[in-house]
PDB file of N, CA and C in Angstrom:
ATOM      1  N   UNK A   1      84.674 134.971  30.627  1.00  0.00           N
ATOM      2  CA  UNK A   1      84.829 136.290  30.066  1.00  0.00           C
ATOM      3  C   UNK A   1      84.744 137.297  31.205  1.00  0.00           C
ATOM      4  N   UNK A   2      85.460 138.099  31.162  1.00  0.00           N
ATOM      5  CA  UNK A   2      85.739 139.112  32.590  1.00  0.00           C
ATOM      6  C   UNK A   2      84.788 140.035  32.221  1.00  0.00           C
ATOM      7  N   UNK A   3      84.198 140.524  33.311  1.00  0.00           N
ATOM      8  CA  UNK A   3      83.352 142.143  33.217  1.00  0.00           C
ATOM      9  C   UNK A   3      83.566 142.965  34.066  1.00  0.00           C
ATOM     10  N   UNK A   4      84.014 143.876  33.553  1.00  0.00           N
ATOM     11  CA  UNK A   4      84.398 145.423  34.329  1.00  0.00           C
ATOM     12  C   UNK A   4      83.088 146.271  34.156  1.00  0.00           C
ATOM     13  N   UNK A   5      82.615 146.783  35.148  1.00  0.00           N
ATOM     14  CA  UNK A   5      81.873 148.001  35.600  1.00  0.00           C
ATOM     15  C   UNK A   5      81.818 148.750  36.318  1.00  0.00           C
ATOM     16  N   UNK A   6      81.370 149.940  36.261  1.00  0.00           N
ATOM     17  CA  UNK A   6      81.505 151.350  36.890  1.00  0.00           C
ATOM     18  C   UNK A   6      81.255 150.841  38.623  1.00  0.00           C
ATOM     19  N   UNK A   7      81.669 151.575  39.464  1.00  0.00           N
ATOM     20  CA  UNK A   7      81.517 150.889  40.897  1.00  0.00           C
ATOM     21  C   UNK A   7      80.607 152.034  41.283  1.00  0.00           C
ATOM     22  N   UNK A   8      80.064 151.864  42.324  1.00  0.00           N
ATOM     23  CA  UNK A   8      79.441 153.039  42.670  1.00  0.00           C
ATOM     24  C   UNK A   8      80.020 154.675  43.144  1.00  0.00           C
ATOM     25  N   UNK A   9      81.335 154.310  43.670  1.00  0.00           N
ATOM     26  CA  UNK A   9      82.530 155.193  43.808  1.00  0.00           C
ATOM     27  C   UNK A   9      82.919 155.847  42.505  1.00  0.00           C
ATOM     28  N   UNK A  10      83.745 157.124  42.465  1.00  0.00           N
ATOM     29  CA  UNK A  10      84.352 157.932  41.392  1.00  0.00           C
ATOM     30  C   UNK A  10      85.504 157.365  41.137  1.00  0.00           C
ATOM     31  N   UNK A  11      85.750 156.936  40.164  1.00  0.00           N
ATOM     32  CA  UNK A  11      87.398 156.471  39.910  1.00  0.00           C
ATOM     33  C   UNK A  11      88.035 154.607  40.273  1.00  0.00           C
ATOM     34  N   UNK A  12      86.714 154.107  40.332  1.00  0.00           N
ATOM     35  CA  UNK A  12      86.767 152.754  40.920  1.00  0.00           C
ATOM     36  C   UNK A  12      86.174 151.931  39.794  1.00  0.00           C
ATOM     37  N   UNK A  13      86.723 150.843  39.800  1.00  0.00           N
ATOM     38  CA  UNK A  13      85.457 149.809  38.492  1.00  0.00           C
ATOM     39  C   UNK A  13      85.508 148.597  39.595  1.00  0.00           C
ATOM     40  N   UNK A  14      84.602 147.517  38.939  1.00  0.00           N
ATOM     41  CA  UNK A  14      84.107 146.111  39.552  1.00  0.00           C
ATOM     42  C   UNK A  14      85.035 145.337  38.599  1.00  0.00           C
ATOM     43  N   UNK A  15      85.241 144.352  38.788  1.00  0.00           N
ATOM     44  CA  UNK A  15      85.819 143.099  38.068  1.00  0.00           C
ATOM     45  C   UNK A  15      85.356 141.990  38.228  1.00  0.00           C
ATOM     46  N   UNK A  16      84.683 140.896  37.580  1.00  0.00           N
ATOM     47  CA  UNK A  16      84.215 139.789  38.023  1.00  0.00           C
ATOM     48  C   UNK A  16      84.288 139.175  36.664  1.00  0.00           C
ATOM     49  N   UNK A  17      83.983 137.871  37.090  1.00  0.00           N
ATOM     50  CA  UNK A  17      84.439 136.927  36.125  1.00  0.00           C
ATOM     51  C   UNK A  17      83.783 135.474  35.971  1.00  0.00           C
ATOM     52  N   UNK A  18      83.783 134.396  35.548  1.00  0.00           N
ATOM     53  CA  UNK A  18      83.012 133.485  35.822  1.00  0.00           C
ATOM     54  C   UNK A  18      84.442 132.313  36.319  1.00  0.00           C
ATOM     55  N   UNK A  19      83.547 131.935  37.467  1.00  0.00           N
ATOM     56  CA  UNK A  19      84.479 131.497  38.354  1.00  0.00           C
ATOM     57  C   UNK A  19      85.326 130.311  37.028  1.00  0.00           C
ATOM     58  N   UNK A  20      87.114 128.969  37.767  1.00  0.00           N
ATOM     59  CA  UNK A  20      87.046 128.252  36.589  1.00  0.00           C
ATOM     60  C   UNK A  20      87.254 127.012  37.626  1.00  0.00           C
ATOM     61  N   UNK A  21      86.556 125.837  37.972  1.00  0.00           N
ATOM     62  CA  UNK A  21      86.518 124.573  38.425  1.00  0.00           C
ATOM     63  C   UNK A  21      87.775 124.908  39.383  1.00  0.00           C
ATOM     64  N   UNK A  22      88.693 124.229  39.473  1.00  0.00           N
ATOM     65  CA  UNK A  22      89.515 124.187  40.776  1.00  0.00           C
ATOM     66  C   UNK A  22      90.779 124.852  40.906  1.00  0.00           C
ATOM     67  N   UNK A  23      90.721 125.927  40.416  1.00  0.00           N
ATOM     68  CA  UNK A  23      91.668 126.986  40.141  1.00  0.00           C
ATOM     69  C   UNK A  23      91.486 127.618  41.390  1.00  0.00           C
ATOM     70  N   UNK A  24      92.438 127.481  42.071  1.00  0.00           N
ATOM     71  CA  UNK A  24      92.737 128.670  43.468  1.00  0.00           C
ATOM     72  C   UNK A  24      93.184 129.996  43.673  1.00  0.00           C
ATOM     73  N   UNK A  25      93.486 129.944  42.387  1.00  0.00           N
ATOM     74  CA  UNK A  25      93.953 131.830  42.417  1.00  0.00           C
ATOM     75  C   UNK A  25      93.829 132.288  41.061  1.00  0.00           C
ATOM     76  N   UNK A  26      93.729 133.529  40.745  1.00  0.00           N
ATOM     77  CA  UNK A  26      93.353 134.517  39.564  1.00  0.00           C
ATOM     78  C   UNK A  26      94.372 135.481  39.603  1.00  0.00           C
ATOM     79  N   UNK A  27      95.444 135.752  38.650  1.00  0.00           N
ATOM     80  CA  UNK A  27      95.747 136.781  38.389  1.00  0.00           C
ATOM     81  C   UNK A  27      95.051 137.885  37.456  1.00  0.00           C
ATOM     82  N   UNK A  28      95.555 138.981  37.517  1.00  0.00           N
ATOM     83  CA  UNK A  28      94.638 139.784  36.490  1.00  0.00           C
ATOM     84  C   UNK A  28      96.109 141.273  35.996  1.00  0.00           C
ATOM     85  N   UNK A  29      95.741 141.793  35.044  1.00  0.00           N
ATOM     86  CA  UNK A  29      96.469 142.856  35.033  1.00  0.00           C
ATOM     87  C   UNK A  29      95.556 144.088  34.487  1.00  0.00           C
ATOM     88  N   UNK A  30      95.996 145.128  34.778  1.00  0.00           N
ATOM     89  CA  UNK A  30      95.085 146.273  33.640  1.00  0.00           C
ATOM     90  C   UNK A  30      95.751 147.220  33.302  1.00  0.00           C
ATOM     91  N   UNK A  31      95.639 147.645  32.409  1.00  0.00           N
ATOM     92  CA  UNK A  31      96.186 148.463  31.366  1.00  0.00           C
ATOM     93  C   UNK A  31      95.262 150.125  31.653  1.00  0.00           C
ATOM     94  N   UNK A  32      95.782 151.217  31.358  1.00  0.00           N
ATOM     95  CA  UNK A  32      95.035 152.379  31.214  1.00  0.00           C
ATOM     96  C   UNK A  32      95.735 153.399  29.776  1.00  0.00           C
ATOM     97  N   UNK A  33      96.637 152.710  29.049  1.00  0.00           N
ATOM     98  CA  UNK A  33      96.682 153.096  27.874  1.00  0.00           C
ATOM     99  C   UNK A  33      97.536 152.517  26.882  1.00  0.00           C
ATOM    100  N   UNK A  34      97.710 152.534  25.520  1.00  0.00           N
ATOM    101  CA  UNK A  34      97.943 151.953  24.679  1.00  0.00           C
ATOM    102  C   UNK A  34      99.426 152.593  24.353  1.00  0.00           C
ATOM    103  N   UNK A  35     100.424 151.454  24.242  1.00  0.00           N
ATOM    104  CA  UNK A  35     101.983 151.543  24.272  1.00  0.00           C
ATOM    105  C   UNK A  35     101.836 151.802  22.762  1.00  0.00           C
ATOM    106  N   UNK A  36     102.726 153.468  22.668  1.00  0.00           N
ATOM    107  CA  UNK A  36     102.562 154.021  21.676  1.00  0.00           C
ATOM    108  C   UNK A  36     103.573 153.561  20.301  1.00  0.00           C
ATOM    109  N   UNK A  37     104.540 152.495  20.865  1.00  0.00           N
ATOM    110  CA  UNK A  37     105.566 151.554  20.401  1.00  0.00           C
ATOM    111  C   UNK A  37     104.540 150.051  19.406  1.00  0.00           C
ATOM    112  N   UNK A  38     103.847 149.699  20.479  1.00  0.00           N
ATOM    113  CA  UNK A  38     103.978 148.638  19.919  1.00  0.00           C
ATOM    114  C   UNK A  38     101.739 148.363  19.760  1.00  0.00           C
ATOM    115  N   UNK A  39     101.457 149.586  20.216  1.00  0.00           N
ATOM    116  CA  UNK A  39     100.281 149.382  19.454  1.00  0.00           C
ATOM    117  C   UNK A  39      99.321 148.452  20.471  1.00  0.00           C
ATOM    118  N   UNK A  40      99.559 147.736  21.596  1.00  0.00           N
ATOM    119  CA  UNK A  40      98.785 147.641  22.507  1.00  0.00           C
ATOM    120  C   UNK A  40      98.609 147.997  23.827  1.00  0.00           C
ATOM    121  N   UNK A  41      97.767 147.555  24.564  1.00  0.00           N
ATOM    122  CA  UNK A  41      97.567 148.193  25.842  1.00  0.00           C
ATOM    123  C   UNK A  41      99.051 147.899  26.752  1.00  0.00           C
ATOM    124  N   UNK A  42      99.479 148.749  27.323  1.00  0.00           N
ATOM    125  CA  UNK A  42     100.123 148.508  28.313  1.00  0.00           C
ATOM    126  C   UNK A  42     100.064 148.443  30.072  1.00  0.00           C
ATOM    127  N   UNK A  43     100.712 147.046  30.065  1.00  0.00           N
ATOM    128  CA  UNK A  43      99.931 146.382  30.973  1.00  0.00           C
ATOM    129  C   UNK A  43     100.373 147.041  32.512  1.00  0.00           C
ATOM    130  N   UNK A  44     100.024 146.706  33.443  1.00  0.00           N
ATOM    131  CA  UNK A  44     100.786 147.294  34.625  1.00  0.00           C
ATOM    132  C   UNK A  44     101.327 146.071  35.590  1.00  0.00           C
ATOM    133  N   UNK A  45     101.421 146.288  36.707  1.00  0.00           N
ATOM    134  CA  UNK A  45     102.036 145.535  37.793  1.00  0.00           C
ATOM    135  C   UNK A  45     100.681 144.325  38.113  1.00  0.00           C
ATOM    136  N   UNK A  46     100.850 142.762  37.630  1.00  0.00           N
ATOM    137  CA  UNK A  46     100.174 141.721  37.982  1.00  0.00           C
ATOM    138  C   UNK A  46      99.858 141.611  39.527  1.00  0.00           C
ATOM    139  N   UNK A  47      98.271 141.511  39.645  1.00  0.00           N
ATOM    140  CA  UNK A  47      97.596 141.638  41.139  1.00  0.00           C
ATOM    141  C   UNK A  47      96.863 140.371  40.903  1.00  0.00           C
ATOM    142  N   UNK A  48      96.769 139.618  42.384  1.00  0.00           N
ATOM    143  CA  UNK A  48      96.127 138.632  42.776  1.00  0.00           C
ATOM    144  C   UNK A  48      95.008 138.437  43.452  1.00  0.00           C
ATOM    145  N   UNK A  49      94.156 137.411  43.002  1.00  0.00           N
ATOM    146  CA  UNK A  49      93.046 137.129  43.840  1.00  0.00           C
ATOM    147  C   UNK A  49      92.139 135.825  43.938  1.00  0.00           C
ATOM    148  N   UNK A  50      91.706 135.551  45.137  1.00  0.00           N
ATOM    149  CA  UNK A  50      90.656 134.090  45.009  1.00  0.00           C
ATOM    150  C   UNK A  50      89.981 134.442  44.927  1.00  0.00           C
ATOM    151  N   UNK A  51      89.088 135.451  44.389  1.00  0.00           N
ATOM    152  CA  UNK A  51      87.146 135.828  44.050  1.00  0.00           C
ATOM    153  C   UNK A  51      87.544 135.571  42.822  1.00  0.00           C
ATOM    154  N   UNK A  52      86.207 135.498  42.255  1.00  0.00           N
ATOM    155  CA  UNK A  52      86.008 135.421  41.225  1.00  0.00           C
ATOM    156  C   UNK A  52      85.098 136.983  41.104  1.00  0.00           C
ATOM    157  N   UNK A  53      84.575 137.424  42.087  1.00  0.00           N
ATOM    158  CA  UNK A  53      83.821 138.310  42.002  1.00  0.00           C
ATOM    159  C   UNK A  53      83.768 139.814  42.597  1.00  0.00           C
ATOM    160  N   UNK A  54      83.462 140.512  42.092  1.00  0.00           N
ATOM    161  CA  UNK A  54      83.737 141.879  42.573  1.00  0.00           C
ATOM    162  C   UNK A  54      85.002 142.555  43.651  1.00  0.00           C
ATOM    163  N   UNK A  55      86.083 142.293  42.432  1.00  0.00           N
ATOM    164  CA  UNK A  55      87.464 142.313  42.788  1.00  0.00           C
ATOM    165  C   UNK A  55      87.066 144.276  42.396  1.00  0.00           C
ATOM    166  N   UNK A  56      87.574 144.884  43.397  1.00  0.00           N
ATOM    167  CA  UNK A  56      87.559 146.783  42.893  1.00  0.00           C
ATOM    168  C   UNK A  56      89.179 146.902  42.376  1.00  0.00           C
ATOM    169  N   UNK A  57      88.624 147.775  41.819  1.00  0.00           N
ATOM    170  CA  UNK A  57      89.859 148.531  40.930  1.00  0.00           C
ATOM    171  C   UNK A  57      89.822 149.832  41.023  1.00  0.00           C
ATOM    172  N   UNK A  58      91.056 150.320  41.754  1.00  0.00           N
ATOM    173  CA  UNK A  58      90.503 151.555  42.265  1.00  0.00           C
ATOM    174  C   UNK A  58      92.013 152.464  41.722  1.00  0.00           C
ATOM    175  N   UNK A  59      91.469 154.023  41.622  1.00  0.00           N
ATOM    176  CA  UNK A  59      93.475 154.825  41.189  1.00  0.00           C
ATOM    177  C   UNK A  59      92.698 155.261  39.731  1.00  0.00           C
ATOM    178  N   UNK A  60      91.400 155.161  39.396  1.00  0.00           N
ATOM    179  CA  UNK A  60      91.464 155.934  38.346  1.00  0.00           C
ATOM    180  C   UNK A  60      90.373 157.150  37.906  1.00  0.00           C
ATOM    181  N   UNK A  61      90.609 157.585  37.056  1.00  0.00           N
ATOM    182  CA  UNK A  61      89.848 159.031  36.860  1.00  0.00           C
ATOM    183  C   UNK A  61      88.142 158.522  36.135  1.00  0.00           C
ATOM    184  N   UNK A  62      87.569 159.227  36.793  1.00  0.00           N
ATOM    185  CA  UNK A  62      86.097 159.058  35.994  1.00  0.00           C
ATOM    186  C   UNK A  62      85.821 158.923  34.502  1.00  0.00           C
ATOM    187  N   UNK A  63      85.271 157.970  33.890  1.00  0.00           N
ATOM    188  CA  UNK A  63      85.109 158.626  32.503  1.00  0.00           C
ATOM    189  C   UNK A  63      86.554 157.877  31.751  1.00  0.00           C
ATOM    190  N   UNK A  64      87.792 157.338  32.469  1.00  0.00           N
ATOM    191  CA  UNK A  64      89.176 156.956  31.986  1.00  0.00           C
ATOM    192  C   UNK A  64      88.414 155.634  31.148  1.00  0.00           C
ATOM    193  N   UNK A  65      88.894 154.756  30.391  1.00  0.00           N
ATOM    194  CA  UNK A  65      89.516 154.380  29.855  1.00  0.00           C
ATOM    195  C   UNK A  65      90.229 153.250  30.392  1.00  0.00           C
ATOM    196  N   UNK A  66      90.121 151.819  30.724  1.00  0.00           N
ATOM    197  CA  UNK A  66      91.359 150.895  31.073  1.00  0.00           C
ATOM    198  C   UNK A  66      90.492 149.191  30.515  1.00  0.00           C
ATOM    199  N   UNK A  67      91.864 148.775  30.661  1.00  0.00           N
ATOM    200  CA  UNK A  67      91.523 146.979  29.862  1.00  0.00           C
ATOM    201  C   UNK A  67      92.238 146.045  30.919  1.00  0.00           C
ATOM    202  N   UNK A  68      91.826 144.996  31.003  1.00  0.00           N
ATOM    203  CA  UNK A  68      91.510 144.084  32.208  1.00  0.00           C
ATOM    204  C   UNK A  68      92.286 142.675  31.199  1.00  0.00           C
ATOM    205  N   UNK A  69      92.368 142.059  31.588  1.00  0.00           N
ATOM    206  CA  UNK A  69      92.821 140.709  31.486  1.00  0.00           C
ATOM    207  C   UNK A  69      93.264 139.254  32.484  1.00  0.00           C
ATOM    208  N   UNK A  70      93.097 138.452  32.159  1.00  0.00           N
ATOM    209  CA  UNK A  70      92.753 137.611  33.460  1.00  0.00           C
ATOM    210  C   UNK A  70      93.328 136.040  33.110  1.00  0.00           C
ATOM    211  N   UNK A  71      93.884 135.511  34.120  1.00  0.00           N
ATOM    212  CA  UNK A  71      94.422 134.478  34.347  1.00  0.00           C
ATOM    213  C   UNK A  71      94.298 133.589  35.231  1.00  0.00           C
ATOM    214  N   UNK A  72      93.653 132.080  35.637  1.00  0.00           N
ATOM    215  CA  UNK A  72      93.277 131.154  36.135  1.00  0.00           C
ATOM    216  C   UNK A  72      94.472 130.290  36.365  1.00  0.00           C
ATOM    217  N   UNK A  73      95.085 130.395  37.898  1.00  0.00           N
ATOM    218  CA  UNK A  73      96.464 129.435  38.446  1.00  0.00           C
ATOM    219  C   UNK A  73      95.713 128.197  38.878  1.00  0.00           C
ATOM    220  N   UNK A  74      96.312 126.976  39.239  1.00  0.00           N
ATOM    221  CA  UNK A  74      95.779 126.179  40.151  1.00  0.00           C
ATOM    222  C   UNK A  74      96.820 126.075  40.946  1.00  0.00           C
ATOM    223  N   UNK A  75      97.349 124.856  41.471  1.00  0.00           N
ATOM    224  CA  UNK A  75      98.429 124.734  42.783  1.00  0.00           C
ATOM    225  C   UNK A  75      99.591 123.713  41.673  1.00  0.00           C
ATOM    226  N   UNK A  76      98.994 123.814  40.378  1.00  0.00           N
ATOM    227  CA  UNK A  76     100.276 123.131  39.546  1.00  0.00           C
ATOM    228  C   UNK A  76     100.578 124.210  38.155  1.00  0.00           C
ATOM    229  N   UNK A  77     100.391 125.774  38.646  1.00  0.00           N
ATOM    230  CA  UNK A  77     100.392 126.916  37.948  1.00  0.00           C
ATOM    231  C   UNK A  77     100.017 126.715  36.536  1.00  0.00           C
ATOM    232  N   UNK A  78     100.306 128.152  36.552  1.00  0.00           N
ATOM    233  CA  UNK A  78      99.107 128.410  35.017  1.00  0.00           C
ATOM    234  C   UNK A  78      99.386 127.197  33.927  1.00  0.00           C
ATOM    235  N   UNK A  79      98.377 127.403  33.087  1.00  0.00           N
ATOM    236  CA  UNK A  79      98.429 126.805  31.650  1.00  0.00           C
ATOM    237  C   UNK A  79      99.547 127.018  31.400  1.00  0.00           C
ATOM    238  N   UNK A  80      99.629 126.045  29.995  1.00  0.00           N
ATOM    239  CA  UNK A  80     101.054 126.452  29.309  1.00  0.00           C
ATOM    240  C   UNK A  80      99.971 125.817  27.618  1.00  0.00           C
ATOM    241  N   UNK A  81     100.533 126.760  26.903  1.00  0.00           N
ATOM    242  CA  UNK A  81      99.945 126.433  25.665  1.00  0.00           C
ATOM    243  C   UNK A  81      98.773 127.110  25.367  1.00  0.00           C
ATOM    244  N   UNK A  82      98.206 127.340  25.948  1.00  0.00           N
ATOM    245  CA  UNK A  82      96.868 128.459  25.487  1.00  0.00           C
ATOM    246  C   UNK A  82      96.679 129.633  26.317  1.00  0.00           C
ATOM    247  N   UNK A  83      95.823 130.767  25.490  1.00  0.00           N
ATOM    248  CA  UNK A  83      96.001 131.876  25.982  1.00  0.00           C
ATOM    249  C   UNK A  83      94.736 131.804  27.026  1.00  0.00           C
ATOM    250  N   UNK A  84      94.587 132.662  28.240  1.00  0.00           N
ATOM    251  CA  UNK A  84      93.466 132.531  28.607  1.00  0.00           C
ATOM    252  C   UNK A  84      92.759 133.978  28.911  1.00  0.00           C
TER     253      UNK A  84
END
């Protein structure tokens, strides 16, 4: 389960996550508002990473508003069949 928190910076959050066995890379995406079409968050441009932990997220306003989501690759790419 991913957790976003306030960073110590203005306009920045934390991202961390619980690491997953032998998965070498993490995608993630985040959203900062809800697609007024279709009723969910809309997502932005997919960013990469090997932490599992205190990935920053930085570009936004104090006090904003944004949703996180997260994805576990290995070297024989993502799942297929379940959401993660």
């Amino acid at each position: 389960m991913p957790v976003l928190k306030d960073s110590i910076l203005s306009g920045e959050a934390v991202l961390s996550f619980q690491p997953v066995g032998r998965d070498i890379i993490y995608e993630y995406n985040v959203a900062d508002h809800i697609d007024s079409s279709t009723k969910e968050p809309a997502w932005g441009e997919m960013r990469y990473t090997t932490r599992s932990f205190k990935n920053i997220i930085k570009g936004y306003s104090a006090g904003q508003c944004i949703w996180v989501r997260v994805r576990a690759r290995n070297k024989h790419g993502a799942p297929t069949g379940r959401k993660v």
